[in-house]
N, C-alpha and C. Protein backbone atom coordinates (compact mmCIF):
# COMPACT_ATOMS: atom_id res chain seq x y z
N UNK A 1 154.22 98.82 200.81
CA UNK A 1 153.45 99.12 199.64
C UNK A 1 152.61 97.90 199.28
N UNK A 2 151.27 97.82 199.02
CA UNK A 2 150.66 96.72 198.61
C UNK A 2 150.26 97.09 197.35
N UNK A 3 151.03 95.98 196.84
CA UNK A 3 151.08 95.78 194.98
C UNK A 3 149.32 94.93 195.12
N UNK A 4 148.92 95.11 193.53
CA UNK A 4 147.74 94.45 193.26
C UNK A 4 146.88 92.63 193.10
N UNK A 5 148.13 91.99 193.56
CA UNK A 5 147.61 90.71 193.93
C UNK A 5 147.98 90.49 195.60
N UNK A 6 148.11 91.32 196.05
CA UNK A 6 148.14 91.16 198.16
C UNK A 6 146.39 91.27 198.20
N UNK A 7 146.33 90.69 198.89
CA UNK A 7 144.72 90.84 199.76
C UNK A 7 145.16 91.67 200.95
N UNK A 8 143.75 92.37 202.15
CA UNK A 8 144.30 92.63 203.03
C UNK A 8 144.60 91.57 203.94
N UNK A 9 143.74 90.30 203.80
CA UNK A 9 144.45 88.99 204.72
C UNK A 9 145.58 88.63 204.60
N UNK A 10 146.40 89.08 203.24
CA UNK A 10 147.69 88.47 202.87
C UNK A 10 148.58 89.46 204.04
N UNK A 11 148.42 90.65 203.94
CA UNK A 11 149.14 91.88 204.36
C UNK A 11 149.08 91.31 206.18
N UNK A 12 147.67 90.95 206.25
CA UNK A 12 147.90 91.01 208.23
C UNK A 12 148.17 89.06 208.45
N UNK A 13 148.44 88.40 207.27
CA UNK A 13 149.00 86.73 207.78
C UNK A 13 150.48 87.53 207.76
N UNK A 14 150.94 87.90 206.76
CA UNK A 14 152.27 88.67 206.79
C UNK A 14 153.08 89.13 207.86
N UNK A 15 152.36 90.39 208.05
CA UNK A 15 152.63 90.87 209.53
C UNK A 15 152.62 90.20 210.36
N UNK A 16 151.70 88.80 210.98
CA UNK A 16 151.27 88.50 211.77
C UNK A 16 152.88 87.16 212.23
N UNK A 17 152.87 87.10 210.77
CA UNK A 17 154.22 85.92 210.84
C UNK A 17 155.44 86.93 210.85
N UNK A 18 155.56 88.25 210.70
CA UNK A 18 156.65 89.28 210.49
C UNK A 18 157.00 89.30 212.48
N UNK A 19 155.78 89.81 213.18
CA UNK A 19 155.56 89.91 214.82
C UNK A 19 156.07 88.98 215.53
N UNK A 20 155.75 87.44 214.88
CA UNK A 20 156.37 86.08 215.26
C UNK A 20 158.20 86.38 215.88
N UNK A 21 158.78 86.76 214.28
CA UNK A 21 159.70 87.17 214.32
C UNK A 21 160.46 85.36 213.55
N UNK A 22 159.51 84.92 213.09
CA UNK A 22 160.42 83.26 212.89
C UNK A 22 160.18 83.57 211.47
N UNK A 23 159.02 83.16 210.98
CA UNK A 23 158.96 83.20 209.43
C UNK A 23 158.43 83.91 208.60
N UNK A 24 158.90 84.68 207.73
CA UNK A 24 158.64 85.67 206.61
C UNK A 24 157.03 85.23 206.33
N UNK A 25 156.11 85.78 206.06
CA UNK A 25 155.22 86.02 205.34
C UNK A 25 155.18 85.65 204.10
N UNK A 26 156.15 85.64 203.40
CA UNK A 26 156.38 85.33 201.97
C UNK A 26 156.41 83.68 201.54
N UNK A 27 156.99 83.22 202.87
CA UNK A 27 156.69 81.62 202.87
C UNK A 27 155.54 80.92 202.53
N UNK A 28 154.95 81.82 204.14
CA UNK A 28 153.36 81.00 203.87
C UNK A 28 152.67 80.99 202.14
N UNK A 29 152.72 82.35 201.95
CA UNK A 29 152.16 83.04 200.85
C UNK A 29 152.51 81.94 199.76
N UNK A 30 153.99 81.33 199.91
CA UNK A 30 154.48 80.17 198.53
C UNK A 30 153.65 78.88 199.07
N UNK A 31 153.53 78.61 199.82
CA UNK A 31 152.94 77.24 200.41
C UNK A 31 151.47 77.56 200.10
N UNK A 32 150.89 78.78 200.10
CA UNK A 32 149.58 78.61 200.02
C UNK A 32 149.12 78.37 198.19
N UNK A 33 150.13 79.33 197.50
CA UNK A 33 150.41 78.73 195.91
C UNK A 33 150.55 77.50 195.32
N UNK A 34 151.49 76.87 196.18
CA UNK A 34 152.12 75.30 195.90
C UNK A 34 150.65 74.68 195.97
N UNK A 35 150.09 75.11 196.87
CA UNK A 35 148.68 73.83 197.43
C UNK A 35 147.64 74.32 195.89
N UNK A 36 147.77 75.23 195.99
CA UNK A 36 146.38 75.92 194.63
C UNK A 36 147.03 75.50 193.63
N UNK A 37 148.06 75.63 193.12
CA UNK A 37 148.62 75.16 192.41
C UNK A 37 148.47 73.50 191.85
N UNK A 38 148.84 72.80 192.87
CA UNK A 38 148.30 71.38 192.80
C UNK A 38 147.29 70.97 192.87
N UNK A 39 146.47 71.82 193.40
CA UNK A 39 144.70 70.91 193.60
C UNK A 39 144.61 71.34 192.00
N UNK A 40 144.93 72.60 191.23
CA UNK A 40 144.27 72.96 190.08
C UNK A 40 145.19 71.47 189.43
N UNK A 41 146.59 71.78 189.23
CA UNK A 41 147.05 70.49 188.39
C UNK A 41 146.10 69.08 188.49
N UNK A 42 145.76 68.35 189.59
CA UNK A 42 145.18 67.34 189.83
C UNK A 42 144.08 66.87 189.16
N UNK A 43 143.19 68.18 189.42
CA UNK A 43 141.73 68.58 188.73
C UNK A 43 141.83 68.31 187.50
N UNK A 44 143.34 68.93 187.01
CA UNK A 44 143.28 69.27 185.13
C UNK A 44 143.47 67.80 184.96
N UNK A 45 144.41 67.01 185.23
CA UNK A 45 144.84 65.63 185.09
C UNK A 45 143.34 64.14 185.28
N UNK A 46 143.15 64.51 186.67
CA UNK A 46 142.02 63.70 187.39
C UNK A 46 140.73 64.47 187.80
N UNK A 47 139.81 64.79 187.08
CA UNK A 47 138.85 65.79 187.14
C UNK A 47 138.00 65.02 188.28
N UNK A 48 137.53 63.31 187.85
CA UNK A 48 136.92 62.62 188.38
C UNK A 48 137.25 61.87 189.79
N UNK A 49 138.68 61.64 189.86
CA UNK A 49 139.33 61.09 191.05
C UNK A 49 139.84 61.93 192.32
N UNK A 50 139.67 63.55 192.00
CA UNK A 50 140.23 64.70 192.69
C UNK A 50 140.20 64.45 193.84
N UNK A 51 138.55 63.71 194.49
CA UNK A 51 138.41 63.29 196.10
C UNK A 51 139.58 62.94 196.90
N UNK A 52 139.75 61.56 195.75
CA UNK A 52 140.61 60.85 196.40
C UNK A 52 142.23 60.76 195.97
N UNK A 53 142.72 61.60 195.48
CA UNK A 53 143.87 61.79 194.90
C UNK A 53 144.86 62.36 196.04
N UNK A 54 146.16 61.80 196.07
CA UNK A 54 147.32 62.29 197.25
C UNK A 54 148.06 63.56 196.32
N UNK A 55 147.91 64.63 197.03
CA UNK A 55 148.67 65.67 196.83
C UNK A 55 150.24 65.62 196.76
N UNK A 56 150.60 66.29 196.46
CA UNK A 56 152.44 66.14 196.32
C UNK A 56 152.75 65.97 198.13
N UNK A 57 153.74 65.31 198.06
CA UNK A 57 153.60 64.81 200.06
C UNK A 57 155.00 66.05 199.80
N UNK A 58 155.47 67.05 199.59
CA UNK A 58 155.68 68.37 199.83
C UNK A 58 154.99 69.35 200.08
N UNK A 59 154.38 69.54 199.29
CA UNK A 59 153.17 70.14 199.72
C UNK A 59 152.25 69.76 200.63
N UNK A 60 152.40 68.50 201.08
CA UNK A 60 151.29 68.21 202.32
C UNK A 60 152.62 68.49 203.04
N UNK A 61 153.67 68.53 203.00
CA UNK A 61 154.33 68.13 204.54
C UNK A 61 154.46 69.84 204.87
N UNK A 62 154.31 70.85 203.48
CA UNK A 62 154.13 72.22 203.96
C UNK A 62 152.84 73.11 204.71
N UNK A 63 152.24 72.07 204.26
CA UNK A 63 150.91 72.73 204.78
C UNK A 63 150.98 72.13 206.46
N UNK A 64 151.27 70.81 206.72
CA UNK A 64 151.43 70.34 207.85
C UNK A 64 152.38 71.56 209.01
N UNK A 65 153.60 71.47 208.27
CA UNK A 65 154.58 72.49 208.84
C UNK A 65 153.73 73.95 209.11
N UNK A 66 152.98 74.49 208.21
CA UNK A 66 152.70 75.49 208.70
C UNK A 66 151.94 75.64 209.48
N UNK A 67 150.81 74.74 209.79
CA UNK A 67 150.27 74.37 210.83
C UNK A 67 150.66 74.50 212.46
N UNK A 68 151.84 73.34 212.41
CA UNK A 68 152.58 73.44 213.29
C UNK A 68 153.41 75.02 213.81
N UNK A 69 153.69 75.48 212.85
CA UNK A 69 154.41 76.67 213.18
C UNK A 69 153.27 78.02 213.39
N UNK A 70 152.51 78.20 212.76
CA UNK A 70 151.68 79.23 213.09
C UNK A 70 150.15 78.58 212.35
N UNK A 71 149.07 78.26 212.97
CA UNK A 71 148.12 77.63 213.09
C UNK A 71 147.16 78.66 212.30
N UNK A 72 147.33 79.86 213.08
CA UNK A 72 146.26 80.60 212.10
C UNK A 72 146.47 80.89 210.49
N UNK A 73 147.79 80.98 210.70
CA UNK A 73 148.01 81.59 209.36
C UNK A 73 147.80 80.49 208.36
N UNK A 74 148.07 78.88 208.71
CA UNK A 74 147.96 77.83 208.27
C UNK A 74 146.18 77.58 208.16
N UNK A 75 145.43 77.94 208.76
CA UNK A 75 144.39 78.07 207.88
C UNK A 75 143.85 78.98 207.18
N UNK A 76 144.49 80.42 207.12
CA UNK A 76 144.05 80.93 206.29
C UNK A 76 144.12 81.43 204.90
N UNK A 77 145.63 80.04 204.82
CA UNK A 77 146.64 79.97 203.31
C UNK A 77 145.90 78.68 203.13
N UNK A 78 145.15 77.84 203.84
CA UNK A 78 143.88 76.89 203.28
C UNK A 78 142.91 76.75 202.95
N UNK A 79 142.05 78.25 203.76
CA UNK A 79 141.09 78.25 202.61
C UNK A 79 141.30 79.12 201.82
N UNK A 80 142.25 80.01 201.97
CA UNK A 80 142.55 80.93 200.26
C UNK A 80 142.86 80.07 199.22
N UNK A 81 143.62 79.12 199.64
CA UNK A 81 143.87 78.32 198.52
C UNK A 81 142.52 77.53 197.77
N UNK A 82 142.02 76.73 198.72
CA UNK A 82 140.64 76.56 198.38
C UNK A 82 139.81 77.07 197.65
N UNK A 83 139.60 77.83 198.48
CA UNK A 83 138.46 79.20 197.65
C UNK A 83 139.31 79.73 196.15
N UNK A 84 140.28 79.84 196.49
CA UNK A 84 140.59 80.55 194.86
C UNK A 84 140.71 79.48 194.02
N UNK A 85 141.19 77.96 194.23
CA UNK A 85 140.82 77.23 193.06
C UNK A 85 139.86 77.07 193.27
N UNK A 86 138.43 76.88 193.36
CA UNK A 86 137.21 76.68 193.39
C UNK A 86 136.80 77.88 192.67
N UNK A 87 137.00 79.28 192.92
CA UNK A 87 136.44 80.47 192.29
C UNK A 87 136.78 80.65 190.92
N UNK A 88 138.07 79.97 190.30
CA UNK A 88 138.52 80.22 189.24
C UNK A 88 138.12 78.88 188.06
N UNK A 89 136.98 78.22 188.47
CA UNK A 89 136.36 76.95 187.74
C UNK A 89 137.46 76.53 187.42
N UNK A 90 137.74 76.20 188.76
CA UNK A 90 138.86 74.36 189.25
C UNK A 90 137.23 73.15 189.70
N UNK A 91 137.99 72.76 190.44
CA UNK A 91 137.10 72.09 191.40
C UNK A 91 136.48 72.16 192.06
N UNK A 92 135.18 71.43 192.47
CA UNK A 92 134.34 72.31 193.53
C UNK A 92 135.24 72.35 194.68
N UNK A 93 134.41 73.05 195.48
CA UNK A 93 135.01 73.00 196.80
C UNK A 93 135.16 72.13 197.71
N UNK A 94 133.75 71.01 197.81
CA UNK A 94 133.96 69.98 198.50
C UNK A 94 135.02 69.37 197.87
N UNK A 95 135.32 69.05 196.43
CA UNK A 95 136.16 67.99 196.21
C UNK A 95 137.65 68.44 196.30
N UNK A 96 137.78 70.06 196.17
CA UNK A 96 139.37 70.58 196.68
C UNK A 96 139.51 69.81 198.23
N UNK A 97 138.43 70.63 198.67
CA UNK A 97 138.03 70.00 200.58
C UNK A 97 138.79 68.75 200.75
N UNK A 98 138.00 67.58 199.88
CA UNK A 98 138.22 66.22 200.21
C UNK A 98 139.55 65.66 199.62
N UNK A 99 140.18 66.45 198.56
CA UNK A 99 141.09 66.01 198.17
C UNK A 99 142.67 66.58 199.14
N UNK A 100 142.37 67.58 199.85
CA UNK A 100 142.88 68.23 200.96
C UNK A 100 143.08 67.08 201.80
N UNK A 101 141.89 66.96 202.94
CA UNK A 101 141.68 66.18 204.13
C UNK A 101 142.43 64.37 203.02
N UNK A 102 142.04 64.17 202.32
CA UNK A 102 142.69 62.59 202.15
C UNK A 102 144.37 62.39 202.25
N UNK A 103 144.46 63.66 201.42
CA UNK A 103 146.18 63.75 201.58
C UNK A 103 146.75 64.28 202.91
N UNK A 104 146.10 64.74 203.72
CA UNK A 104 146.52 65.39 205.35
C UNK A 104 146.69 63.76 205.78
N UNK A 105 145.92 62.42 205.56
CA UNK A 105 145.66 61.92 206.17
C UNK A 105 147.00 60.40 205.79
N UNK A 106 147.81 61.02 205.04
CA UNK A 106 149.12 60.09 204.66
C UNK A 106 150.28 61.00 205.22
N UNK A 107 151.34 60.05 205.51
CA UNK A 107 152.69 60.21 205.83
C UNK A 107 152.79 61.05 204.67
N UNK A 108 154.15 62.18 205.40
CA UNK A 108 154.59 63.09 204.64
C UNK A 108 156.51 63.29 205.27
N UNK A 109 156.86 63.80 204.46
CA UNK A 109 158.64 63.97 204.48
C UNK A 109 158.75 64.86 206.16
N UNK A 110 159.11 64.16 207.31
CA UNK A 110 158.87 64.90 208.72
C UNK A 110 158.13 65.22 209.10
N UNK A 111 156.19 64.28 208.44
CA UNK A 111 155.45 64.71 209.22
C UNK A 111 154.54 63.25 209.25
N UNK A 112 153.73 62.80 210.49
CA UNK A 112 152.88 61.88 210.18
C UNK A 112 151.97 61.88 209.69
N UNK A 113 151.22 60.80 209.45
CA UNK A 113 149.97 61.05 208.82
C UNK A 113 148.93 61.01 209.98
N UNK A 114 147.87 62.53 209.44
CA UNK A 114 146.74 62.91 210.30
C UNK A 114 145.88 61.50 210.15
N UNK A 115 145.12 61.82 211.69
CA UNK A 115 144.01 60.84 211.12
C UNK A 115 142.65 61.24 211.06
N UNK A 116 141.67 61.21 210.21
CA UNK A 116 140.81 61.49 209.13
C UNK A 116 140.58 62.30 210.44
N UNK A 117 139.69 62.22 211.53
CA UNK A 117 139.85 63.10 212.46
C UNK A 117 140.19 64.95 211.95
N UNK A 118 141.10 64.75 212.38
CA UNK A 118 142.48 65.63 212.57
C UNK A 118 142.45 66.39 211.35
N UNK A 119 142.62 65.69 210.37
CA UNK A 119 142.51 66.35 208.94
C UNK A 119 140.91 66.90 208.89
N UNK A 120 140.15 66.14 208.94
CA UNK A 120 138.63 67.04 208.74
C UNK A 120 138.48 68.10 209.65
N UNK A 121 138.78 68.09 210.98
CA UNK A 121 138.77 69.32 211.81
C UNK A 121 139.61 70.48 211.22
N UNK A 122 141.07 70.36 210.54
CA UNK A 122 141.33 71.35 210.16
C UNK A 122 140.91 71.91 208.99
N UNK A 123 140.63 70.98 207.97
CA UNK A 123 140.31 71.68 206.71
C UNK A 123 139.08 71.94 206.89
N UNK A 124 137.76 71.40 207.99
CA UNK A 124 136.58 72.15 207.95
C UNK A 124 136.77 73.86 208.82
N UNK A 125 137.81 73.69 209.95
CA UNK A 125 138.21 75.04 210.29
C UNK A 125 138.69 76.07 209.44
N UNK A 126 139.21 75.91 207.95
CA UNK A 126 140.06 76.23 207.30
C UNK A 126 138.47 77.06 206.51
N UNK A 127 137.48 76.16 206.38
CA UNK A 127 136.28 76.38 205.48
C UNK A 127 135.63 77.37 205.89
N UNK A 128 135.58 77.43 207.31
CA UNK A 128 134.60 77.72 208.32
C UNK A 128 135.35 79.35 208.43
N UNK A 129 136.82 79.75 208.23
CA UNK A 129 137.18 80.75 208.46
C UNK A 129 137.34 81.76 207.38
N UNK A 130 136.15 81.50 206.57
CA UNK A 130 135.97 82.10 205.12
C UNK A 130 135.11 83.07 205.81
């Protein structure tokens, strides 16, 4: 049954991690919250510093993890996240963007830190798959 806040991307990352057979759908779906969640907190706190501000290193080490574990679905709980704080007059997008890629680019709890590289390729893939 799809209740009224599923997208149909939510429904086929779902499935897509359901087929895997490793991780629920419902995961990603919290990890992609946690991240929107915090870029909006950041914004509300540091409107001006957002660029360069480190995200909760849980939330980076989830977004990392999901990466690792299923790649697509890991960008497409990045730019939803993106895009919906940006759509809901958060932050622009470049500065969600940049405040993304800076924190990819520090040590996190079991994960290393990307290097600027690495982080810009994914979060511009993440942009790019809007």
């Amino acid at each position: 049954m799809v209740t009224d806040y599923e997208s149909e991307a939510h429904i086929d990352a779902r499935a897509a991690a359901g087929r895997q057979g490793e991780v629920p759908g419902e995961v990603y779906e919290t990890i992609r919250l946690a991240l929107q969640w915090n870029l909006r907190e950041y914004h509300r706190k540091h409107p001006a510093q957002l660029p360069s501000c480190d995200l909760y290193v849980y939330v980076v080490s989830a977004v990392k993890w999901a990466r690792e574990t299923n790649p697509g679905v890991a960008l497409y709980l990045t730019q939803s996240a993106l895009t919906a704080v940006a759509d809901d007059d958060g932050p622009t997008l470049d500065d969600a963007a940049a405040c993304l890629r800076h924190s990819l680019t520090q040590e996190s709890p079991g994960h290393n830190a990307w290097s600027y590289d690495e982080a810009s390729r994914f979060v511009t893939a993440a942009l790019l798959a809007r």
